[in-house]
PDB file of N, CA and C in Angstrom:
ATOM      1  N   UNK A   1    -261.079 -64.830  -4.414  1.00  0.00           N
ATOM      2  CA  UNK A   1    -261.604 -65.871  -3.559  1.00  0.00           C
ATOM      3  C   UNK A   1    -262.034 -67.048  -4.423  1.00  0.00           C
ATOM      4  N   UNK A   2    -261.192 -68.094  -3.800  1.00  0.00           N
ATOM      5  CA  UNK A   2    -262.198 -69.111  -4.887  1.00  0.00           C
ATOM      6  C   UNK A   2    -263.251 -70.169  -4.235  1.00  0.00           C
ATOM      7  N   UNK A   3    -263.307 -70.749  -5.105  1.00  0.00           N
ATOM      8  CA  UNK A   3    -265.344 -71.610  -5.111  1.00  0.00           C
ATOM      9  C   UNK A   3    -265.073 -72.185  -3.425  1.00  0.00           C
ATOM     10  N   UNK A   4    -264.258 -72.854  -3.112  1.00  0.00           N
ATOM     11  CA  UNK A   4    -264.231 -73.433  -1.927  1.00  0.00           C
ATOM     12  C   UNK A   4    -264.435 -72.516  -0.704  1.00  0.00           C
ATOM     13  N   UNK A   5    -264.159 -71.697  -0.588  1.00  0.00           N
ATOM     14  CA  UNK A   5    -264.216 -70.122   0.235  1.00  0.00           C
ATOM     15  C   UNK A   5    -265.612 -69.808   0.275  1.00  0.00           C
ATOM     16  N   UNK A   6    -266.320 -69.905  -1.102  1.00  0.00           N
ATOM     17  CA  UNK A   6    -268.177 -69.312  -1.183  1.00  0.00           C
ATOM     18  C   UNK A   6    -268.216 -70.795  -0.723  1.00  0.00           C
ATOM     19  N   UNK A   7    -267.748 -71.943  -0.902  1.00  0.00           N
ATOM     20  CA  UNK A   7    -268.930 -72.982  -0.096  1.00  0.00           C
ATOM     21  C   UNK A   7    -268.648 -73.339   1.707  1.00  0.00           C
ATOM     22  N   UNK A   8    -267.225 -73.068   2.060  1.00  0.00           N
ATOM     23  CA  UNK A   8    -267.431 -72.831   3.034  1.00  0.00           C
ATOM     24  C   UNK A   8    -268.499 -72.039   4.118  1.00  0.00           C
ATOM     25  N   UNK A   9    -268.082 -71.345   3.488  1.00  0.00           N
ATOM     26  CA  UNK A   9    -268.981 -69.958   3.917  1.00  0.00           C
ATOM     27  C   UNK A   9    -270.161 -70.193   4.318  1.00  0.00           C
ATOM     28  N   UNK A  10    -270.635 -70.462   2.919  1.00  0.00           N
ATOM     29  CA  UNK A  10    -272.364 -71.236   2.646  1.00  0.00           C
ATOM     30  C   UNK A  10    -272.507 -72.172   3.953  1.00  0.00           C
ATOM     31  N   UNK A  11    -271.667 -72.708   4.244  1.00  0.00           N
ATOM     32  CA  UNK A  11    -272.054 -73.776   5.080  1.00  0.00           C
ATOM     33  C   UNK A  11    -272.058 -73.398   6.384  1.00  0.00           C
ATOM     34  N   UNK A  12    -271.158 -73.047   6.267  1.00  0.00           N
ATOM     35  CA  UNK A  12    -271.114 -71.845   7.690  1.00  0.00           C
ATOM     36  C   UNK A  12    -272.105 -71.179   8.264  1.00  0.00           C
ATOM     37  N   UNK A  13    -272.593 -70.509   7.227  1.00  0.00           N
ATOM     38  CA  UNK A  13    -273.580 -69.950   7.625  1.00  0.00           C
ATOM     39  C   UNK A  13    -275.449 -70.607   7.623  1.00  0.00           C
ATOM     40  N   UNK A  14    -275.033 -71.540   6.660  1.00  0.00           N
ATOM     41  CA  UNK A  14    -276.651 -72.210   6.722  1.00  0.00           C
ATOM     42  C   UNK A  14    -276.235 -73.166   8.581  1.00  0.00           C
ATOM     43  N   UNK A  15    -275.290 -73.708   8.940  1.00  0.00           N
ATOM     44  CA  UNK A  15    -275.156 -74.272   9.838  1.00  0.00           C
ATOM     45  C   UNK A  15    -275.574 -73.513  11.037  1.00  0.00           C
ATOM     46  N   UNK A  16    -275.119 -71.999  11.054  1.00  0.00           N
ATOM     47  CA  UNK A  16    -275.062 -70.942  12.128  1.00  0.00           C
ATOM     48  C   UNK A  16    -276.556 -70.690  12.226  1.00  0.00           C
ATOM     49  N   UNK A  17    -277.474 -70.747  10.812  1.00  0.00           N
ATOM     50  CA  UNK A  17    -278.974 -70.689  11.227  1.00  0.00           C
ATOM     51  C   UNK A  17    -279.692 -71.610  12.050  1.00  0.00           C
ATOM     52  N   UNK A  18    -279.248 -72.925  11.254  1.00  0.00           N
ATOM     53  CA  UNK A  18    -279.556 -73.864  12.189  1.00  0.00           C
ATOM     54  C   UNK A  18    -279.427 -73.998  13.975  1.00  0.00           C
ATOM     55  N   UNK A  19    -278.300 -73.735  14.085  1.00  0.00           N
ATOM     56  CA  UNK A  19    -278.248 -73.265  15.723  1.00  0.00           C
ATOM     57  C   UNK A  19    -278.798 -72.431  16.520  1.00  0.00           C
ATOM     58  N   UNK A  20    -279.075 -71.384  15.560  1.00  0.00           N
ATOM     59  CA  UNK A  20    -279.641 -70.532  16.041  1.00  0.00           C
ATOM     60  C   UNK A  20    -281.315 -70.616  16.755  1.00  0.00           C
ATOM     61  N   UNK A  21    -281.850 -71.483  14.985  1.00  0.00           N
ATOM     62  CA  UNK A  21    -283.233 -72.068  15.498  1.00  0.00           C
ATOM     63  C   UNK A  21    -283.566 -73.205  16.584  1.00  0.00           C
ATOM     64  N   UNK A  22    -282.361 -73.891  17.268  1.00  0.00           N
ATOM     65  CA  UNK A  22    -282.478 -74.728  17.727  1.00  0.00           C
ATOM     66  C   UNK A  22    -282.240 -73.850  19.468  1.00  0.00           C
ATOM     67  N   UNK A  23    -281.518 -73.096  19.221  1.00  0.00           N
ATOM     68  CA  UNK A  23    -281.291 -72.124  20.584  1.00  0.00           C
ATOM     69  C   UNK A  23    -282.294 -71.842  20.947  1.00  0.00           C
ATOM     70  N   UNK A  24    -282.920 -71.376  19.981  1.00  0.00           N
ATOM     71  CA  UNK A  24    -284.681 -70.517  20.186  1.00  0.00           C
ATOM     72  C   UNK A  24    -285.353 -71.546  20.934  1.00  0.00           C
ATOM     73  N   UNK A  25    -285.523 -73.100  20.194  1.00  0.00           N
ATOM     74  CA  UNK A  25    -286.270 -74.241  21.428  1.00  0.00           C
ATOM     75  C   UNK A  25    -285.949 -74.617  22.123  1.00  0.00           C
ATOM     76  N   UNK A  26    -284.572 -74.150  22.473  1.00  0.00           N
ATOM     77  CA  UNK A  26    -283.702 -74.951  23.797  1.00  0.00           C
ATOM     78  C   UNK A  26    -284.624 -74.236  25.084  1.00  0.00           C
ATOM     79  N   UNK A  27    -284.312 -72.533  24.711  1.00  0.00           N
ATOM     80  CA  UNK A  27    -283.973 -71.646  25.651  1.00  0.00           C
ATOM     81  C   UNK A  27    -285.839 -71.500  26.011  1.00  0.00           C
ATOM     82  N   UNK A  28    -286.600 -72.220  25.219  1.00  0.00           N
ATOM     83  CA  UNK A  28    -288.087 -71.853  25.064  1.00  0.00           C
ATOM     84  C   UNK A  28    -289.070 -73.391  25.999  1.00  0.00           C
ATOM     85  N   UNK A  29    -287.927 -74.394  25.684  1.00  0.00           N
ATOM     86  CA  UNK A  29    -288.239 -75.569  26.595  1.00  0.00           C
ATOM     87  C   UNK A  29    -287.552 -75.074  28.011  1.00  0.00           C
ATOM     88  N   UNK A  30    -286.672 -74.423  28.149  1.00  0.00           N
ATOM     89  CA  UNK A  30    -285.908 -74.319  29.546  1.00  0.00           C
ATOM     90  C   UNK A  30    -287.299 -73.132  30.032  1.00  0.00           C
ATOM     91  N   UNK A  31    -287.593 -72.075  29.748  1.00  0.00           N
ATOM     92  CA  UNK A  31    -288.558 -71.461  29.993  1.00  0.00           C
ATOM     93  C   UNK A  31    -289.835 -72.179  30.503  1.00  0.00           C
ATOM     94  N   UNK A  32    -290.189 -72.996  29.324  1.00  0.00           N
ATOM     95  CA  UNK A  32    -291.583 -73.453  30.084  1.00  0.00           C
ATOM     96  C   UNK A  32    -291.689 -74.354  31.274  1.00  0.00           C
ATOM     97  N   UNK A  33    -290.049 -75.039  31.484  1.00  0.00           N
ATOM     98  CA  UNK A  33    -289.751 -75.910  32.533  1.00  0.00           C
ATOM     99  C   UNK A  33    -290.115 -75.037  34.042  1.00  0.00           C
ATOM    100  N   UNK A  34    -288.982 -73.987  33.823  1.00  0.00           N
ATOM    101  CA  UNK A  34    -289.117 -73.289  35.149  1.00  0.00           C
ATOM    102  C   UNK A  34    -290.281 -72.290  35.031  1.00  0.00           C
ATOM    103  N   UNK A  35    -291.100 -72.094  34.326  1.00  0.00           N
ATOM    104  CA  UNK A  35    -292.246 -71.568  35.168  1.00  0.00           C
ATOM    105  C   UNK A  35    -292.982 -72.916  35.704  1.00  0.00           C
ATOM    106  N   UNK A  36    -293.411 -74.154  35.072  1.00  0.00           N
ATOM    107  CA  UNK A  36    -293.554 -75.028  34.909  1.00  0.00           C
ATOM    108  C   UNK A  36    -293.121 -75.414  36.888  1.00  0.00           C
ATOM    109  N   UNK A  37    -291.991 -75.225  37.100  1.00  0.00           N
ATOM    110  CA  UNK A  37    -291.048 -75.687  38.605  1.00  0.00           C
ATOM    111  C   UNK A  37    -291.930 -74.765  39.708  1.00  0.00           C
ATOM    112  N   UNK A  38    -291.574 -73.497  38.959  1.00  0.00           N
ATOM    113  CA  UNK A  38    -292.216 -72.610  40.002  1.00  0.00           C
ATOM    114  C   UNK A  38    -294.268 -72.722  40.344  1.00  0.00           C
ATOM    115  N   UNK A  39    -294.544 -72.804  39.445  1.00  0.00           N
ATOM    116  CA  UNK A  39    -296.102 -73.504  39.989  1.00  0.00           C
ATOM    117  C   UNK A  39    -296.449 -74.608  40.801  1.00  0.00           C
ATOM    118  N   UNK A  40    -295.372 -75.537  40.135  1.00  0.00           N
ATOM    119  CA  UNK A  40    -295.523 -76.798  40.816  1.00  0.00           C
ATOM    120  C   UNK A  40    -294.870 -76.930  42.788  1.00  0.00           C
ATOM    121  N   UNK A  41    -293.743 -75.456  42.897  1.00  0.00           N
ATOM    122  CA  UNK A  41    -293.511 -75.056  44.265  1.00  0.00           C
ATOM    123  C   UNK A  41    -294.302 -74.782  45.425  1.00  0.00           C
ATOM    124  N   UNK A  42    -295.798 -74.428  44.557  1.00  0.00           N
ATOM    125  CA  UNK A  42    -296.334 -73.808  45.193  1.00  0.00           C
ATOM    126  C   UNK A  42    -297.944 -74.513  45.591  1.00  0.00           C
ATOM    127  N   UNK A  43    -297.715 -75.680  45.037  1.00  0.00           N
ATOM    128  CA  UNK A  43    -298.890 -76.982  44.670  1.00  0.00           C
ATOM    129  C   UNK A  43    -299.599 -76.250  43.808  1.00  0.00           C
ATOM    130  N   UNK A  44    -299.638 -75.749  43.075  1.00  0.00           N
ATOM    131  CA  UNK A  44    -300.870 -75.042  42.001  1.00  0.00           C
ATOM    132  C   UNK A  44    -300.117 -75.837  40.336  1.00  0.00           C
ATOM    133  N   UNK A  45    -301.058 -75.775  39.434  1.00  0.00           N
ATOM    134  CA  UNK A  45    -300.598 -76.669  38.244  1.00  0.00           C
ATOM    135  C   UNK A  45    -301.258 -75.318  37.257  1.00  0.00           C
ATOM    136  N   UNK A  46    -300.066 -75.755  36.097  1.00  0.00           N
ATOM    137  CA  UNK A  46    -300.466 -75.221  34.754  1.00  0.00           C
ATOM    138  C   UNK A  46    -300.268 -75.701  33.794  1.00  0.00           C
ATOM    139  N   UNK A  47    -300.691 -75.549  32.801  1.00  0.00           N
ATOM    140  CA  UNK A  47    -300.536 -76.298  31.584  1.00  0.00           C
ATOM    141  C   UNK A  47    -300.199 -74.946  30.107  1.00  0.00           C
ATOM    142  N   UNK A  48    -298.478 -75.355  31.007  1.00  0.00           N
ATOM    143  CA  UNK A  48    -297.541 -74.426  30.021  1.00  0.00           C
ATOM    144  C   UNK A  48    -296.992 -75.392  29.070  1.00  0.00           C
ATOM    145  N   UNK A  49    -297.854 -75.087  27.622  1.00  0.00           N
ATOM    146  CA  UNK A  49    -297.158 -75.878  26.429  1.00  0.00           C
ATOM    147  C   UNK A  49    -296.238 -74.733  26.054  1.00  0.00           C
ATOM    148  N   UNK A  50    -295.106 -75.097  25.603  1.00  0.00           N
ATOM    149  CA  UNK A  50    -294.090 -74.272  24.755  1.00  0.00           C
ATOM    150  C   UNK A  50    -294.411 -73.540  24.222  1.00  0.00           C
ATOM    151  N   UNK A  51    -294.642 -72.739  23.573  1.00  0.00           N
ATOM    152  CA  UNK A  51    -294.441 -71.564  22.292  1.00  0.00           C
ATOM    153  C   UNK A  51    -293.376 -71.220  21.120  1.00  0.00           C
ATOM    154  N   UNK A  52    -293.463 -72.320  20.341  1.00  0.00           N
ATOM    155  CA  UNK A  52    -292.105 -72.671  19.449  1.00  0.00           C
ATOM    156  C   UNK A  52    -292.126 -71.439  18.473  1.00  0.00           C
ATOM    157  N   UNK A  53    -291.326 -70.371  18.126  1.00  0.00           N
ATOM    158  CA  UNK A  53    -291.151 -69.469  16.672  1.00  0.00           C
ATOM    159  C   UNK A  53    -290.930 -70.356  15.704  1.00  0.00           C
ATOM    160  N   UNK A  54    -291.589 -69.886  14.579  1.00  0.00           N
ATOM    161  CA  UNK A  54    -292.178 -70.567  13.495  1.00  0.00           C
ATOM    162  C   UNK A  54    -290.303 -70.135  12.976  1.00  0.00           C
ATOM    163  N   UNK A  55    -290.253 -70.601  11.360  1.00  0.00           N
ATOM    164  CA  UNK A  55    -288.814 -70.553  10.733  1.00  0.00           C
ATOM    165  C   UNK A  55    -288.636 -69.220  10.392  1.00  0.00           C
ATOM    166  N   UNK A  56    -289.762 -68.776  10.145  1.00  0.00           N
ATOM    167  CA  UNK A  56    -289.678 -66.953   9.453  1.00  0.00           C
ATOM    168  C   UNK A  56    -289.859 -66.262  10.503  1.00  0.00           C
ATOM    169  N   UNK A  57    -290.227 -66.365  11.485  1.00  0.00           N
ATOM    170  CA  UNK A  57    -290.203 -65.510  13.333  1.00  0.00           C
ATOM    171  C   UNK A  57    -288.982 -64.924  12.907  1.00  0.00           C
ATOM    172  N   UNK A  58    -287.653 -65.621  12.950  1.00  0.00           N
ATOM    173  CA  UNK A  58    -286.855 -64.770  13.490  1.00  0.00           C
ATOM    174  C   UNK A  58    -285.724 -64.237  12.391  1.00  0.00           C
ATOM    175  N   UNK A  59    -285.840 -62.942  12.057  1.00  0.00           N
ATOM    176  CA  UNK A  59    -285.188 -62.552  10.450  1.00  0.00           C
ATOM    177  C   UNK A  59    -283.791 -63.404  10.753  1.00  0.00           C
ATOM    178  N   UNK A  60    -282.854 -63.000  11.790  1.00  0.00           N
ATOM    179  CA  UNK A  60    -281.814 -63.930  11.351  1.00  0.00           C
ATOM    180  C   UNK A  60    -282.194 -65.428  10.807  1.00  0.00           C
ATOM    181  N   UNK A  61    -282.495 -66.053  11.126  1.00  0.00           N
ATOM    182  CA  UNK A  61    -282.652 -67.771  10.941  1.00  0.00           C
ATOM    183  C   UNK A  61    -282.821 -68.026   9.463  1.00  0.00           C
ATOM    184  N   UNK A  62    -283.758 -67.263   9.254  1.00  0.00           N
ATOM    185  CA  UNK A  62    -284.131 -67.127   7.519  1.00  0.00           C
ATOM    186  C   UNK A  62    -283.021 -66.559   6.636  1.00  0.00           C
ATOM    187  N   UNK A  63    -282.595 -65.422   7.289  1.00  0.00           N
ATOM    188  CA  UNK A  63    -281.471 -64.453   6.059  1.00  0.00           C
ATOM    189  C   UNK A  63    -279.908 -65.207   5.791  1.00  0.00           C
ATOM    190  N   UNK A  64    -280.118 -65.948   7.486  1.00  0.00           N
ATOM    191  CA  UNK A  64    -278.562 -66.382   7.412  1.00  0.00           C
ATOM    192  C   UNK A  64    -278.434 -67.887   6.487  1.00  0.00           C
ATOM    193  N   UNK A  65    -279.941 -68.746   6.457  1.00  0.00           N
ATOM    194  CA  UNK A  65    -280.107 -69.662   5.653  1.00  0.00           C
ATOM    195  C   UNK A  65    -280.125 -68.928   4.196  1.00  0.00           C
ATOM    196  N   UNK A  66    -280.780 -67.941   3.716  1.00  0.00           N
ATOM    197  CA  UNK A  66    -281.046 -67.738   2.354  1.00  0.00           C
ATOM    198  C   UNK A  66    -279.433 -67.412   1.930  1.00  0.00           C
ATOM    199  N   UNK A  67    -278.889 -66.456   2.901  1.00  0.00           N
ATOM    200  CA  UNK A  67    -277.310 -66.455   2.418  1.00  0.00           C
ATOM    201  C   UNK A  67    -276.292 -67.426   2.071  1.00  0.00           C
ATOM    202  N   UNK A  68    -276.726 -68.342   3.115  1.00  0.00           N
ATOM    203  CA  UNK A  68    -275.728 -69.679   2.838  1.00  0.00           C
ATOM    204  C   UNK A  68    -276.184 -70.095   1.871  1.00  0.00           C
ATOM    205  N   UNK A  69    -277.245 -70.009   1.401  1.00  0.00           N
ATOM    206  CA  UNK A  69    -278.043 -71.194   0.237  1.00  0.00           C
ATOM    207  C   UNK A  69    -277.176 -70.302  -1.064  1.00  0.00           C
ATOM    208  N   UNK A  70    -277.190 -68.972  -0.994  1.00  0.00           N
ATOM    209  CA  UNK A  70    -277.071 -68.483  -2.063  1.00  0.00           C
ATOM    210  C   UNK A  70    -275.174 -68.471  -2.230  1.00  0.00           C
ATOM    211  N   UNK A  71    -274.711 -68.371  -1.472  1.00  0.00           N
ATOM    212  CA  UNK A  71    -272.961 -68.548  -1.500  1.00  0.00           C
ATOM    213  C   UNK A  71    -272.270 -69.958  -1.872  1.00  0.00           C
ATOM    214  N   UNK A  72    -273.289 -70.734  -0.986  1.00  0.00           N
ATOM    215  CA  UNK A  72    -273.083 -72.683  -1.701  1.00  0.00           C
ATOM    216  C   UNK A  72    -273.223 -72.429  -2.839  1.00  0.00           C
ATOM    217  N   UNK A  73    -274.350 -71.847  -3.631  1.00  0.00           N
ATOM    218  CA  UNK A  73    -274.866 -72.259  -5.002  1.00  0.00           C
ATOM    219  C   UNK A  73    -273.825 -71.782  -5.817  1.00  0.00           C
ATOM    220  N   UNK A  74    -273.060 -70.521  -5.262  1.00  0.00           N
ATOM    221  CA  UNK A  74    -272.281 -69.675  -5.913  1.00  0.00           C
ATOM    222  C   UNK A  74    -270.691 -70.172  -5.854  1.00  0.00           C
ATOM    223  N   UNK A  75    -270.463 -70.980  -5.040  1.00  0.00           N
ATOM    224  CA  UNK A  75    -269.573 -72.023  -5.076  1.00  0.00           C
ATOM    225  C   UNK A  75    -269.743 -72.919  -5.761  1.00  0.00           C
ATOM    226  N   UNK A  76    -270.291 -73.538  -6.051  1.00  0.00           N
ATOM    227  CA  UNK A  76    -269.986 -74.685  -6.956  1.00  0.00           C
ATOM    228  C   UNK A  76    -269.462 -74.141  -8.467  1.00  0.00           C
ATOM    229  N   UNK A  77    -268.405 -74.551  -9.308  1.00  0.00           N
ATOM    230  CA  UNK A  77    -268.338 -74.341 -10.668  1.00  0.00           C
ATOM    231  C   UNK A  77    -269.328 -73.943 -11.787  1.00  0.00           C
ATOM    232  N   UNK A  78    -269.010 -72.971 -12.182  1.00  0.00           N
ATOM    233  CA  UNK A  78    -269.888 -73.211 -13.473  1.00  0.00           C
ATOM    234  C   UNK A  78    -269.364 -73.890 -14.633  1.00  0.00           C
ATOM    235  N   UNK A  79    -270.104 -74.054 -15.671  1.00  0.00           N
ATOM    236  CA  UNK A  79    -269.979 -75.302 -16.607  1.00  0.00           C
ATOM    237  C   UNK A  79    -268.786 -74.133 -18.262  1.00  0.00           C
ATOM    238  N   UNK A  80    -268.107 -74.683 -18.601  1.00  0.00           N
ATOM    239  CA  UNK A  80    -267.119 -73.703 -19.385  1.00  0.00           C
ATOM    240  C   UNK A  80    -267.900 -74.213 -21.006  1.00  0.00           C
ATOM    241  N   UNK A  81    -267.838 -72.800 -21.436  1.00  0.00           N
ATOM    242  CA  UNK A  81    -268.505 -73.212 -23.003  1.00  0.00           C
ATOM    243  C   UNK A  81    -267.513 -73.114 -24.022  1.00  0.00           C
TER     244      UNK A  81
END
């Protein structure tokens, strides 16, 4: 396999974390909306702030970043003596 293959990869996968963490606030703003809908159905009010997972919450997000970080790094050339 050569270097371009580990930086693909790398990227691939630091990218795939990224989505992942961003899924987590999509699906966490769509949550607080509709409970948020459903109170407001009923004239009663709440004060539902989000609940965002921190970067280390969720082992994928972290492992799949530390992997990519470490396959980029491992892609690039090393220096010939």
């Amino acid at each position: 396999m050569g270097n371009n293959y580990y930086k693909i990869l790398g990227a691939i996968f630091m990218i795939i974390s990224g989505l992942i963490y961003t899924a987590e606030r999509i699906i966490e703003n769509l949550s607080a909306a509709l409970v948020a809908a459903g109170y407001a159905s009923h004239g009663t009010g709440t004060d539902r702030a989000p609940n965002y997972a921190g970067f280390f919450d969720n082992f994928f997000v972290w492992f799949f970043f530390l992997l990519g970080f470490l396959l980029l790094a491992y892609g690039f050339p090393k220096g010939n003596k």
